[in-house]
Protein backbone atom coordinates (compact mmCIF):
# COMPACT_ATOMS: atom_id res chain seq x y z
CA UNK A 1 -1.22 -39.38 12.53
CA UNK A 2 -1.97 -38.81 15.93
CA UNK A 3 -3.00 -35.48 17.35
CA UNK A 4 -0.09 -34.98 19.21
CA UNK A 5 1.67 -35.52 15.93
CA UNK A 6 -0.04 -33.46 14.10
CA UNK A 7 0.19 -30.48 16.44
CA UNK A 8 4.38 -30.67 16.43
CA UNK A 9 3.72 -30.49 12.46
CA UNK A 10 1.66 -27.57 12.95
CA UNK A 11 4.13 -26.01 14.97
CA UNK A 12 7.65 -26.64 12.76
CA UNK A 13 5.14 -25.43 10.00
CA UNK A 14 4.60 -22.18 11.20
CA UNK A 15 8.10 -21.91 13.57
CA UNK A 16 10.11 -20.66 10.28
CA UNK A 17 7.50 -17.71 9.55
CA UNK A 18 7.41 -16.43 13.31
CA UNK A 19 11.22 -16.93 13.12
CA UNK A 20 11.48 -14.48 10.02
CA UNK A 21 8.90 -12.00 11.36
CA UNK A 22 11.30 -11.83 14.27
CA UNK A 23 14.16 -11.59 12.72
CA UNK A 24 12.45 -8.72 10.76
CA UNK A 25 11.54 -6.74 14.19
CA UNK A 26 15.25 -7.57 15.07
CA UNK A 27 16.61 -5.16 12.60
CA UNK A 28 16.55 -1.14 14.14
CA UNK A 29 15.41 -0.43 10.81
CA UNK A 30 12.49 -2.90 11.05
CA UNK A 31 11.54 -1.69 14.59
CA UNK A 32 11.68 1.90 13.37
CA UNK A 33 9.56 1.75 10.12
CA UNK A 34 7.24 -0.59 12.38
CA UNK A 35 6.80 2.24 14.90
CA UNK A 36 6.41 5.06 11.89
CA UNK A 37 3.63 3.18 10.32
CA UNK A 38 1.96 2.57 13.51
CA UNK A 39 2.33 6.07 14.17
CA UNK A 40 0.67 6.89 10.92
CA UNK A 41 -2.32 4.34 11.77
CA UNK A 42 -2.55 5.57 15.37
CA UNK A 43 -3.16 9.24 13.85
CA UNK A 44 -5.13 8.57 11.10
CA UNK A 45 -7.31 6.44 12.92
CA UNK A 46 -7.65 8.94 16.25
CA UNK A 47 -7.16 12.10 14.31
CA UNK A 48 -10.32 13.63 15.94
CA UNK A 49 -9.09 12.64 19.62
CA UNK A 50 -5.88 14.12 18.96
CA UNK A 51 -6.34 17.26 17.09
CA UNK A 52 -8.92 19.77 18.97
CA UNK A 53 -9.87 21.70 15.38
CA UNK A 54 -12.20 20.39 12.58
CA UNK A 55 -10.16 20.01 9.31
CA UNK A 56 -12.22 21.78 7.09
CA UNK A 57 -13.47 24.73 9.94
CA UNK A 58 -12.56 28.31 8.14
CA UNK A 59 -10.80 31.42 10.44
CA UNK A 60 -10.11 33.73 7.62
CA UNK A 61 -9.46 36.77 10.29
CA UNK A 62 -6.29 33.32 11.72
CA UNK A 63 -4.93 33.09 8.41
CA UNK A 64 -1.14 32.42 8.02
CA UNK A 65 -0.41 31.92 11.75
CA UNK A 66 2.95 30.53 13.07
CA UNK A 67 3.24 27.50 14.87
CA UNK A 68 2.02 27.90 18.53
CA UNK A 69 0.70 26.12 21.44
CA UNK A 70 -2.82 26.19 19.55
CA UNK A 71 -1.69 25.64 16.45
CA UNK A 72 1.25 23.35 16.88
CA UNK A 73 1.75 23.63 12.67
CA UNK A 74 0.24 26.57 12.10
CA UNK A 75 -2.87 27.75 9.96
CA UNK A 76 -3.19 27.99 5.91
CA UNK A 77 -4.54 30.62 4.01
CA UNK A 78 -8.11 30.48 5.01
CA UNK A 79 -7.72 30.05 8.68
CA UNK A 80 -7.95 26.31 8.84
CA UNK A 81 -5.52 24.54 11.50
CA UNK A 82 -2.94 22.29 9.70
CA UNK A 83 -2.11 19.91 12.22
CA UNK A 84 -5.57 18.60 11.88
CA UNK A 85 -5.85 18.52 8.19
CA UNK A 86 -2.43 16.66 8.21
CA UNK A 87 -3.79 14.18 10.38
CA UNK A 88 -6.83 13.82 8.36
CA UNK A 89 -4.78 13.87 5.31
CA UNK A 90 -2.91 10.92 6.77
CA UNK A 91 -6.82 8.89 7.46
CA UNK A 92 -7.75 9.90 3.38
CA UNK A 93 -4.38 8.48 2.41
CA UNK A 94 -5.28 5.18 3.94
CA UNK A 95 -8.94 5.31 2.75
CA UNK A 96 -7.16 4.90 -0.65
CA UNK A 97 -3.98 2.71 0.10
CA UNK A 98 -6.12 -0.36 1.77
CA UNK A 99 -8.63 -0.54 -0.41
CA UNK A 100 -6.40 -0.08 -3.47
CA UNK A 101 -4.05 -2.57 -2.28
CA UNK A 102 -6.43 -5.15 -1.12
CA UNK A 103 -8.36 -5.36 -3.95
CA UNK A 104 -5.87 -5.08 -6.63
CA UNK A 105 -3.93 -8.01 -4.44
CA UNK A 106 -7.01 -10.34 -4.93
CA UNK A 107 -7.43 -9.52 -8.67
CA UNK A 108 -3.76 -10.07 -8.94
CA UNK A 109 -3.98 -13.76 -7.33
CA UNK A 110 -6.66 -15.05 -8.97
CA UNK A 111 -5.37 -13.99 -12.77
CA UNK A 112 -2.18 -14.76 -11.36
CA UNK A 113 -2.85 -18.38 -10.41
CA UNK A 114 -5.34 -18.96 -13.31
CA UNK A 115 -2.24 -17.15 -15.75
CA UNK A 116 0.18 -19.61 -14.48
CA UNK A 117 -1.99 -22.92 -14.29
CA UNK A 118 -4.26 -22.31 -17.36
CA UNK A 119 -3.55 -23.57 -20.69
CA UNK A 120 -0.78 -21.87 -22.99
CA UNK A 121 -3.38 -20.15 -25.03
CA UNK A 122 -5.42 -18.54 -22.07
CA UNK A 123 -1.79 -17.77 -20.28
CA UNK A 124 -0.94 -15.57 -23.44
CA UNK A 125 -4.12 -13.97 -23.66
CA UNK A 126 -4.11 -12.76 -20.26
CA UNK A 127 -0.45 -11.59 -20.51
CA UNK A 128 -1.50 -9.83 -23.44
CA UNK A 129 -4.22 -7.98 -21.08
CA UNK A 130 -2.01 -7.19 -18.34
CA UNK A 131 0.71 -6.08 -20.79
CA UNK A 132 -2.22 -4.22 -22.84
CA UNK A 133 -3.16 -2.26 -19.54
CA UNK A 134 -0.03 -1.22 -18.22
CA UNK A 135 0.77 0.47 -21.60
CA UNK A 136 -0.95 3.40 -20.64
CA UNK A 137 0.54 6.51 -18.81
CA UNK A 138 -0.36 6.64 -15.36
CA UNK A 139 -0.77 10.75 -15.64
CA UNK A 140 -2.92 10.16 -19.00
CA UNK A 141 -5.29 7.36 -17.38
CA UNK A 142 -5.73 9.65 -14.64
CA UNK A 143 -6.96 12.25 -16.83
CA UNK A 144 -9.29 10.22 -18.87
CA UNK A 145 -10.45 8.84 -15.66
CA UNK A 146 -10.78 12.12 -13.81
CA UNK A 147 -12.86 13.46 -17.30
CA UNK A 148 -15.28 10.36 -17.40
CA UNK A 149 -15.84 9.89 -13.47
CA UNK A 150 -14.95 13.36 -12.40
CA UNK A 151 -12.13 13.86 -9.16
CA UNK A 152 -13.12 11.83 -6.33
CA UNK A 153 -11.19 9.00 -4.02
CA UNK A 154 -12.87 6.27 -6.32
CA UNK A 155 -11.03 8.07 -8.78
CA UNK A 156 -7.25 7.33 -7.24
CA UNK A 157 -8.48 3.68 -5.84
CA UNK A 158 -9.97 2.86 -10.05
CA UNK A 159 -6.57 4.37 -11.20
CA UNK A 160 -4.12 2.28 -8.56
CA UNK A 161 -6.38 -0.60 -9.39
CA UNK A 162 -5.51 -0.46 -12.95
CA UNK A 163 -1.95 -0.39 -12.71
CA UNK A 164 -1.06 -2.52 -9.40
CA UNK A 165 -3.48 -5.67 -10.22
CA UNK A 166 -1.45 -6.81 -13.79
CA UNK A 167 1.91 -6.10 -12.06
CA UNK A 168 0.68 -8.49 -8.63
CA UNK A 169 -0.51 -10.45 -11.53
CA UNK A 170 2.53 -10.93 -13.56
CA UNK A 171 4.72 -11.72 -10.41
CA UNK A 172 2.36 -14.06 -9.13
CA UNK A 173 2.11 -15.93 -12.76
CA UNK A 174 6.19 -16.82 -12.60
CA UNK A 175 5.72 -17.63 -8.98
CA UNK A 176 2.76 -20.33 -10.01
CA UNK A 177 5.03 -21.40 -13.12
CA UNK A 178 7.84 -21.94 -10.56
CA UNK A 179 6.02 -24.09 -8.51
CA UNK A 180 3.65 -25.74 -11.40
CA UNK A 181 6.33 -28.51 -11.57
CA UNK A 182 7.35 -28.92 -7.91
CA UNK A 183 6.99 -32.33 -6.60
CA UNK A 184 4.58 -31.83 -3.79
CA UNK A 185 2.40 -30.10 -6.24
CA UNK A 186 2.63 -32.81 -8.91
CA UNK A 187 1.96 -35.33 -5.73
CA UNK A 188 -1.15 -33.84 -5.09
CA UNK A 189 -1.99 -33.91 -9.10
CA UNK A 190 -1.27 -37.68 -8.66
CA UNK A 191 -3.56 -38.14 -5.95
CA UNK A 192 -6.69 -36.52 -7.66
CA UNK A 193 -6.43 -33.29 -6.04
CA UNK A 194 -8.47 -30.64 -7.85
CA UNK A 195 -7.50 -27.46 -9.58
CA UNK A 196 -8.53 -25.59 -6.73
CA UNK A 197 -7.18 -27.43 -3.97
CA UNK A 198 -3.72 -27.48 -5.41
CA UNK A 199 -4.07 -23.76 -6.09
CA UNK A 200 -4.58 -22.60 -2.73
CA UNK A 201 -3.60 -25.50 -0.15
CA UNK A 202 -0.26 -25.98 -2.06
CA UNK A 203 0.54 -22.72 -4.25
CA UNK A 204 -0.74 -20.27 -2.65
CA UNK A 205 0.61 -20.53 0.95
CA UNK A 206 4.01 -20.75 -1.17
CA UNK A 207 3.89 -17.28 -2.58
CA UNK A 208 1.76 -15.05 -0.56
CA UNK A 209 4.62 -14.52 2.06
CA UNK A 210 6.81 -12.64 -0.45
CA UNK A 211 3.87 -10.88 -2.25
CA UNK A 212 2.62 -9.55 1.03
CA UNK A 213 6.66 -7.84 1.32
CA UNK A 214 5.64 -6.28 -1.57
CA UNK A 215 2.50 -5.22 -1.12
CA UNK A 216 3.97 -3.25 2.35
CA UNK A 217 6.53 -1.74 -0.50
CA UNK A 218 3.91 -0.56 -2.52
CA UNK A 219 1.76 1.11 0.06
CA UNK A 220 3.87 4.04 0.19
CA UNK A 221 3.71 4.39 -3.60
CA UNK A 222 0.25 4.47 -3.86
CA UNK A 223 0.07 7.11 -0.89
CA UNK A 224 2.29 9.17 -3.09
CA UNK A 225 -0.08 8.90 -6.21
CA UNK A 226 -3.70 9.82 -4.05
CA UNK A 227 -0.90 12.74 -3.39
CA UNK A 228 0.13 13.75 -6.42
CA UNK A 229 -3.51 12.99 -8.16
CA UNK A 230 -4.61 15.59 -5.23
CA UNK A 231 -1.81 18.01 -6.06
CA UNK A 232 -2.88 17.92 -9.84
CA UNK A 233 -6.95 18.25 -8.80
CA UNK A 234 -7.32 14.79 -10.03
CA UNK A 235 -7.83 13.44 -6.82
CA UNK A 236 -9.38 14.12 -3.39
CA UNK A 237 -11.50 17.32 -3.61
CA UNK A 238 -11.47 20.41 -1.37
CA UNK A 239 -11.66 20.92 1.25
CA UNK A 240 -11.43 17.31 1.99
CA UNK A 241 -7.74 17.40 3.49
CA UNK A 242 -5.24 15.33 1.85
CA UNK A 243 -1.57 15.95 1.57
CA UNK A 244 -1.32 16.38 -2.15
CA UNK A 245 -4.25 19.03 -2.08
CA UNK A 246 -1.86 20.66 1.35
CA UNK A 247 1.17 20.51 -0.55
CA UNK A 248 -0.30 22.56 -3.53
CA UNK A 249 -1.17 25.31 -1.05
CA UNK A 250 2.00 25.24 0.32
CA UNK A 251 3.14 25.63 -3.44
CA UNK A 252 1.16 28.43 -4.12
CA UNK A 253 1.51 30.35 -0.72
CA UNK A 254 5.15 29.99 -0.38
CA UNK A 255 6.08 33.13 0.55
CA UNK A 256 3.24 33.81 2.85
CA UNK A 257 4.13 30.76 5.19
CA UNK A 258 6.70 27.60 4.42
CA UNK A 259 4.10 25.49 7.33
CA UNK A 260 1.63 24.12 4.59
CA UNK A 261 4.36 22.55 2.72
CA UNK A 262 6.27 21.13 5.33
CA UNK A 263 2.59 19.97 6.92
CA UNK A 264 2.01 18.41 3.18
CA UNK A 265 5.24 16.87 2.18
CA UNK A 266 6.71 15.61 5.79
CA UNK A 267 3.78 12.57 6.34
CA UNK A 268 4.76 11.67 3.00
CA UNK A 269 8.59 11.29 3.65
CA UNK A 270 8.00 9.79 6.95
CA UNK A 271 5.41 6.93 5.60
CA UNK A 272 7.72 6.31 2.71
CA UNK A 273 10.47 5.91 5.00
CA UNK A 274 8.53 3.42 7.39
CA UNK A 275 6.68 1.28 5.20
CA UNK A 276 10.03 1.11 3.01
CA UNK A 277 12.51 -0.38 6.43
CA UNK A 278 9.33 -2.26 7.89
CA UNK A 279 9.40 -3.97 3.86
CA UNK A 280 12.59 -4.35 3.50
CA UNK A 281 13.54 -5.57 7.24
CA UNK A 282 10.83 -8.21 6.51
CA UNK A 283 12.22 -9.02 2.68
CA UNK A 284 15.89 -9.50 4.16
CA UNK A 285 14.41 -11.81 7.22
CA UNK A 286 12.04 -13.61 4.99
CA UNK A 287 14.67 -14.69 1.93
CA UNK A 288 17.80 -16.03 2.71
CA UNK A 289 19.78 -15.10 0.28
CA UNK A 290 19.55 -11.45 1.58
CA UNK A 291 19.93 -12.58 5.48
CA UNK A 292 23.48 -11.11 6.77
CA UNK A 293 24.03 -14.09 8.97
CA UNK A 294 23.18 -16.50 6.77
């Protein structure tokens, strides 16, 4: 094949992908949960350029202010400015997410693969593990874990690890099974490919498009469990901001100021919100079954 030939191959290759990803950014919905979670990466990642307070800096005699030109959310109970714990909340709840995601996303491929191309005994035996781990309550594994390791952010990533790795697992397994059989696959069996090249020249390129659409679903869902783990001092410890740990201040000083729940709970609705259009704009360009113009 000659190289010009091989570039046009190149390009058709990769012309459907950059087609879908448009598409995707076509969709209002798409462009507006692409500009919340850029928003939400802008601030986390500039949170000390934007916000002119340290997070955890006590004022006890500015306790309870109103919003205000210095305080554009106000302050909490000991003085400390909430716009700049919510924006550090925001850089904590990625500290978790990424991490979380990325490595239970490489767990998940390899037992994935090795679940759906191993033998039949080794494929039930790892079932049986991902089935075996996913039996436990999230709230009680948190517990056990919080007891043995004490509260911490390696805390929420071991927890999310535990539960997102055998679901990316399981998913990826019926993918591999799906495609175990395919012709191109069995073509490069033929040929004297090995395990490993067929795995990730031929499989893998096939299923990580989808999986990724699901990992940008998930992201907001493990934000909200760093939150709640914070809420229920299982997580993040003060006076570390996080929005779970804001949100349970705002629960108990409710009637001194509504600021440090709204400052707790509103990142979380408006990263659930993006990630969950940017996901699904993507999941509707990328399958066609879901495309309204077929």
């Amino acid at each position: 094949m000659s190289v010009q030939a091989s570039d046009s191959a190149v390009a058709l290759g990769r012309a459907p992908g950059w087609t879908a990803v448009s598409r995707g950014f076509a969709d209002p919905l798409g462009r507006l949960g692409l500009a919340l979670v850029l928003l939400l990466l802008l601030t986390a990642v500039f949170a000390d350029v934007i916000s002119a307070y340290e997070p955890t800096k006590m004022l006890p005699r500015d306790r309870f202010l109103g919003p205000s030109y210095e305080h554009l959310l106000g302050t909490d109970q000991l003085g400390r400015d909430l716009f700049s714990r919510m924006l550090h909340g925001g850089r904590v709840a990625l500290m978790v997410a990424f991490p979380a995601i990325g490595i239970s996303l490489a767990l998940g491929i390899f037992f994935g693969l090795a679940s759906g191309y191993a033998p039949k005994w080794l494929d039930n035996a790892l079932l049986l593990l991902f089935d075996a781990i996913r039996s436990f309550p999230t709230v009680m594994l948190a517990l056990a874990l919080a007891t043995i390791i004490g509260p911490s952010l390696q805390t929420v990533v071991v927890v999310v690890i535990l539960f997102s790795a055998p679901a990316y697992a399981r998913i990826i397994r019926t993918q591999t099974l799906a495609l175990r059989s395919a012709e191109f696959v069995l073509a490069s069996v033929a040929t004297g490919a090995s395990i490993w090249r067929v795995l990730g020249v031929h499989v893998l390129p096939n299923i990580i498009g989808p999986i990724l659409i699901l990992v940008s679903m998930d992201l907001p869902v493990v934000i909200t469990t760093e939150a709640g783990m914070s809420f229920l001092g299982l997580g993040v410890r003060p006076p570390t901001p996080s929005w779970g740990s804001i949100l349970n201040d705002g629960y108990s000083f409710i009637r001194e100021s509504p600021w440090l729940a709204i400052a707790g709970g509103l990142p979380i609705i408006i990263t659930t919100i993006g990630f969950t259009f940017l996901g699904e704009a993507l999941r509707d360009a990328y399958d066609p079954k879901l495309r309204k113009d077929g």
